[in-house]
C-alpha atoms as a PDB file:
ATOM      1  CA  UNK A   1       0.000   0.000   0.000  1.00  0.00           C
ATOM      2  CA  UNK A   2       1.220   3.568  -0.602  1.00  0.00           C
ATOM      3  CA  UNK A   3      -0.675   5.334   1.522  1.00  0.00           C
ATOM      4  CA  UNK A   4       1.282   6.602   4.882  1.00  0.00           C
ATOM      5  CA  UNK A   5       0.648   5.654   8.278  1.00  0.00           C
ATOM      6  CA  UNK A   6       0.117   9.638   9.249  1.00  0.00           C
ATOM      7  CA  UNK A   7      -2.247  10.134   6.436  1.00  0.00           C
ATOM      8  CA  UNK A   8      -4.288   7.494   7.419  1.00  0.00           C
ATOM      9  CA  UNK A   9      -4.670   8.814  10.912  1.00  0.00           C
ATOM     10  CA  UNK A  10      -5.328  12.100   9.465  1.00  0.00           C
ATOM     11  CA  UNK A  11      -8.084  10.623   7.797  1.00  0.00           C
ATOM     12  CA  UNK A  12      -9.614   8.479  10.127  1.00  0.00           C
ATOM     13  CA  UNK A  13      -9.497  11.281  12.542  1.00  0.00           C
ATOM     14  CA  UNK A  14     -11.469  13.391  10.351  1.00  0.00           C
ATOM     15  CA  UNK A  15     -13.833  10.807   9.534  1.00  0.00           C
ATOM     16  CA  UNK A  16     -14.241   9.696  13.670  1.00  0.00           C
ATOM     17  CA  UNK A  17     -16.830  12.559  14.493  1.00  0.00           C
ATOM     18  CA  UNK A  18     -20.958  12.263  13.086  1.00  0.00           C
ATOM     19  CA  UNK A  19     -20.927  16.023  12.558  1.00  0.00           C
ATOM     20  CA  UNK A  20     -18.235  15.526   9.797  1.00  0.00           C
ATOM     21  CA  UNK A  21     -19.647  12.852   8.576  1.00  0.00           C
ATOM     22  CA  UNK A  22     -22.474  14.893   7.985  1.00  0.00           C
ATOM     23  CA  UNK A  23     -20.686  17.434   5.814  1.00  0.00           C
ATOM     24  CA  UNK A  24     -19.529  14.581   3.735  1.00  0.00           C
ATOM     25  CA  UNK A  25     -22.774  13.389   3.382  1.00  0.00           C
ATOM     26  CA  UNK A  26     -23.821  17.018   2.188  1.00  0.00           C
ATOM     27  CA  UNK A  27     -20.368  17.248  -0.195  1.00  0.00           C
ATOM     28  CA  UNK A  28     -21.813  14.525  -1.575  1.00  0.00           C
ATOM     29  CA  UNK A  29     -24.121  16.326  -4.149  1.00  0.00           C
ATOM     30  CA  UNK A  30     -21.573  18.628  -5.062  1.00  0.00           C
ATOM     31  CA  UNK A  31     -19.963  21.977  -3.782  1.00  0.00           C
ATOM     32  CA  UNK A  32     -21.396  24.181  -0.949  1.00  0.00           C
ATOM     33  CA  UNK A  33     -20.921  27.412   0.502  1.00  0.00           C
ATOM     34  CA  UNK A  34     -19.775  27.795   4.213  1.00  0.00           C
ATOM     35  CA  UNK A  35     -22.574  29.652   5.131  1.00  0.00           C
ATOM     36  CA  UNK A  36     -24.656  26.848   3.232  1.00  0.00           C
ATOM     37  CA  UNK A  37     -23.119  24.033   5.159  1.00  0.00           C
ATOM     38  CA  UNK A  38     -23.590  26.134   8.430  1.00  0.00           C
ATOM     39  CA  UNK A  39     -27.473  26.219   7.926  1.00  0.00           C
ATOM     40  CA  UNK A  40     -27.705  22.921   8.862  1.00  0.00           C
ATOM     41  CA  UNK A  41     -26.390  22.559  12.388  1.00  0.00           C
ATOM     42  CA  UNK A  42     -26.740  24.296  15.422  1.00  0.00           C
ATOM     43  CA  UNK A  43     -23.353  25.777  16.137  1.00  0.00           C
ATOM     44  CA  UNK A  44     -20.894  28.941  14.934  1.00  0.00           C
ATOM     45  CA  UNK A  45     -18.806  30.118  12.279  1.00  0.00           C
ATOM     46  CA  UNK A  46     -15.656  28.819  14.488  1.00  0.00           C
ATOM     47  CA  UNK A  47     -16.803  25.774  15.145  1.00  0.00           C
ATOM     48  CA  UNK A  48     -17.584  24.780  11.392  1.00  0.00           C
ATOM     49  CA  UNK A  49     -14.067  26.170  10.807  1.00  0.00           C
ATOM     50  CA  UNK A  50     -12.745  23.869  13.099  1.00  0.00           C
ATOM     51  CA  UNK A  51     -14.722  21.066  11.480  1.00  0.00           C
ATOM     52  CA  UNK A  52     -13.488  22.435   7.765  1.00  0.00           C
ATOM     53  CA  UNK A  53      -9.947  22.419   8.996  1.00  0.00           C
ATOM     54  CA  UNK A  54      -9.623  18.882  10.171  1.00  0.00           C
ATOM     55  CA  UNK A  55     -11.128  17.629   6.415  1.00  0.00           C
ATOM     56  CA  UNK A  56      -8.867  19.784   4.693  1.00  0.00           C
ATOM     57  CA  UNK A  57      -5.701  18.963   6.572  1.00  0.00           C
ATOM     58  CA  UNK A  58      -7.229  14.954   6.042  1.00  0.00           C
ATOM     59  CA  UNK A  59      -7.343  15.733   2.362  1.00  0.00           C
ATOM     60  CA  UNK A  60     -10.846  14.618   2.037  1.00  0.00           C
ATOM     61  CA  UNK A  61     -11.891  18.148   1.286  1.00  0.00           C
ATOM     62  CA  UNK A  62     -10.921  20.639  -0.727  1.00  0.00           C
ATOM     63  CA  UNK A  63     -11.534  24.283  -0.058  1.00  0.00           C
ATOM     64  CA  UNK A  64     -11.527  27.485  -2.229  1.00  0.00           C
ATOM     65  CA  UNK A  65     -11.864  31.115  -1.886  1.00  0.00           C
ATOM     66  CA  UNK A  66     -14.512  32.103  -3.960  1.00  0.00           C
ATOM     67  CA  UNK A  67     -14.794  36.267  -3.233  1.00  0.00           C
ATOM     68  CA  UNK A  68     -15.675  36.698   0.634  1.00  0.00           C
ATOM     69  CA  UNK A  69     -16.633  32.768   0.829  1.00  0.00           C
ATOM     70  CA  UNK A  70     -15.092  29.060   0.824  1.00  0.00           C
ATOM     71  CA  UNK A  71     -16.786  26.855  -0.849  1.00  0.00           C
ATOM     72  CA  UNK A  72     -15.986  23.405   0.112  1.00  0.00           C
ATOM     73  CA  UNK A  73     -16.100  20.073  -2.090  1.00  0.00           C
ATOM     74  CA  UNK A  74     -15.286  16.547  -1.657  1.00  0.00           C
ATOM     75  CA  UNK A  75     -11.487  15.282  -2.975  1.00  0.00           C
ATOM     76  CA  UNK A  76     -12.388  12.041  -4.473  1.00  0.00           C
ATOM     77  CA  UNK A  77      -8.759  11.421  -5.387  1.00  0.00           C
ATOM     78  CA  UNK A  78      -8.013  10.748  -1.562  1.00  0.00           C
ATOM     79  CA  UNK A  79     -11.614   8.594  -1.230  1.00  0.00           C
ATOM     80  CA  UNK A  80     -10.696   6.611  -3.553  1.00  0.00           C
ATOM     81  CA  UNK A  81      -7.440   6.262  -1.618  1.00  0.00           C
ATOM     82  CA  UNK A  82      -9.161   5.395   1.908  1.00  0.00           C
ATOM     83  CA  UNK A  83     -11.423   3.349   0.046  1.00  0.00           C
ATOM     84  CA  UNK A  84      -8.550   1.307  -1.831  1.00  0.00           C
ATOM     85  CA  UNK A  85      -6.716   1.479   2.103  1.00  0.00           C
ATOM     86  CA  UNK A  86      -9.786  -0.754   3.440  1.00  0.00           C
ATOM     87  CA  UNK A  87      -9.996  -2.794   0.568  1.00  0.00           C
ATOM     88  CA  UNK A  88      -6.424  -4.015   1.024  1.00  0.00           C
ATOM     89  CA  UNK A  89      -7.390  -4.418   4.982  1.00  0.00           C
ATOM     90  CA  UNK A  90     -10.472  -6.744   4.183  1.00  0.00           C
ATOM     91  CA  UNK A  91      -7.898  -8.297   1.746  1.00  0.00           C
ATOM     92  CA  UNK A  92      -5.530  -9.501   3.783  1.00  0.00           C
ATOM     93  CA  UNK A  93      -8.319 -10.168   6.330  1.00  0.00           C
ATOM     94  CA  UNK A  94      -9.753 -12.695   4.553  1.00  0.00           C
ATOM     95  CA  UNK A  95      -6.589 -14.344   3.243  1.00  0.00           C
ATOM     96  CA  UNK A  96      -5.760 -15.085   7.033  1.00  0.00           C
ATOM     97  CA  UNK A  97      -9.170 -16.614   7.348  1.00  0.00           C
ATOM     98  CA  UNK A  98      -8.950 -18.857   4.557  1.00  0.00           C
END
């Protein structure tokens, strides 16, 4: 596997928490708006940052400065990679059961 120890942490730590999760689940169906993703939960400005920060330092998400905003979209270049990460797990998980 190429993907790095750290990186995987990175990701699985961003992945670990339901309100993250949720953004995903929103990134799904495209690109959003901050302010967009902030409509749907019950918290602040700061605390979405601190959400947006952990899944862009993952490399799940990728933000850009769009005049006063970030819009935020999924980096399916690095799912692919946490997918392809498991894949190998369940892999080699099964080969030790056989």
């Amino acid at each position: 596997m190429d993907i790095q120890n750290k990186e995987v942490v990175l990701s699985f730590k961003a992945l670990s928490d339901e309100t993250r999760m949720a953004i995903l689940d929103m990134l799904a169906d495209g690109e959003l708006c901050a302010c967009k993703i902030l409509e749907h939960f019950q918290f602040t400005q700061p605390t979405l940052s601190y959400h947006m920060k952990l899944l862009c330092d993952s490399g799940i998400v990728l933000g850009r400065r769009d005049g006063a905003w970030m819009k935020y979209s999924l980096n399916p270049a690095k799912l692919t990679e946490i997918a392809a990460f498991l894949d190998h797990i369940c892999d080699r998980t099964r080969k030790s059961a056989e």
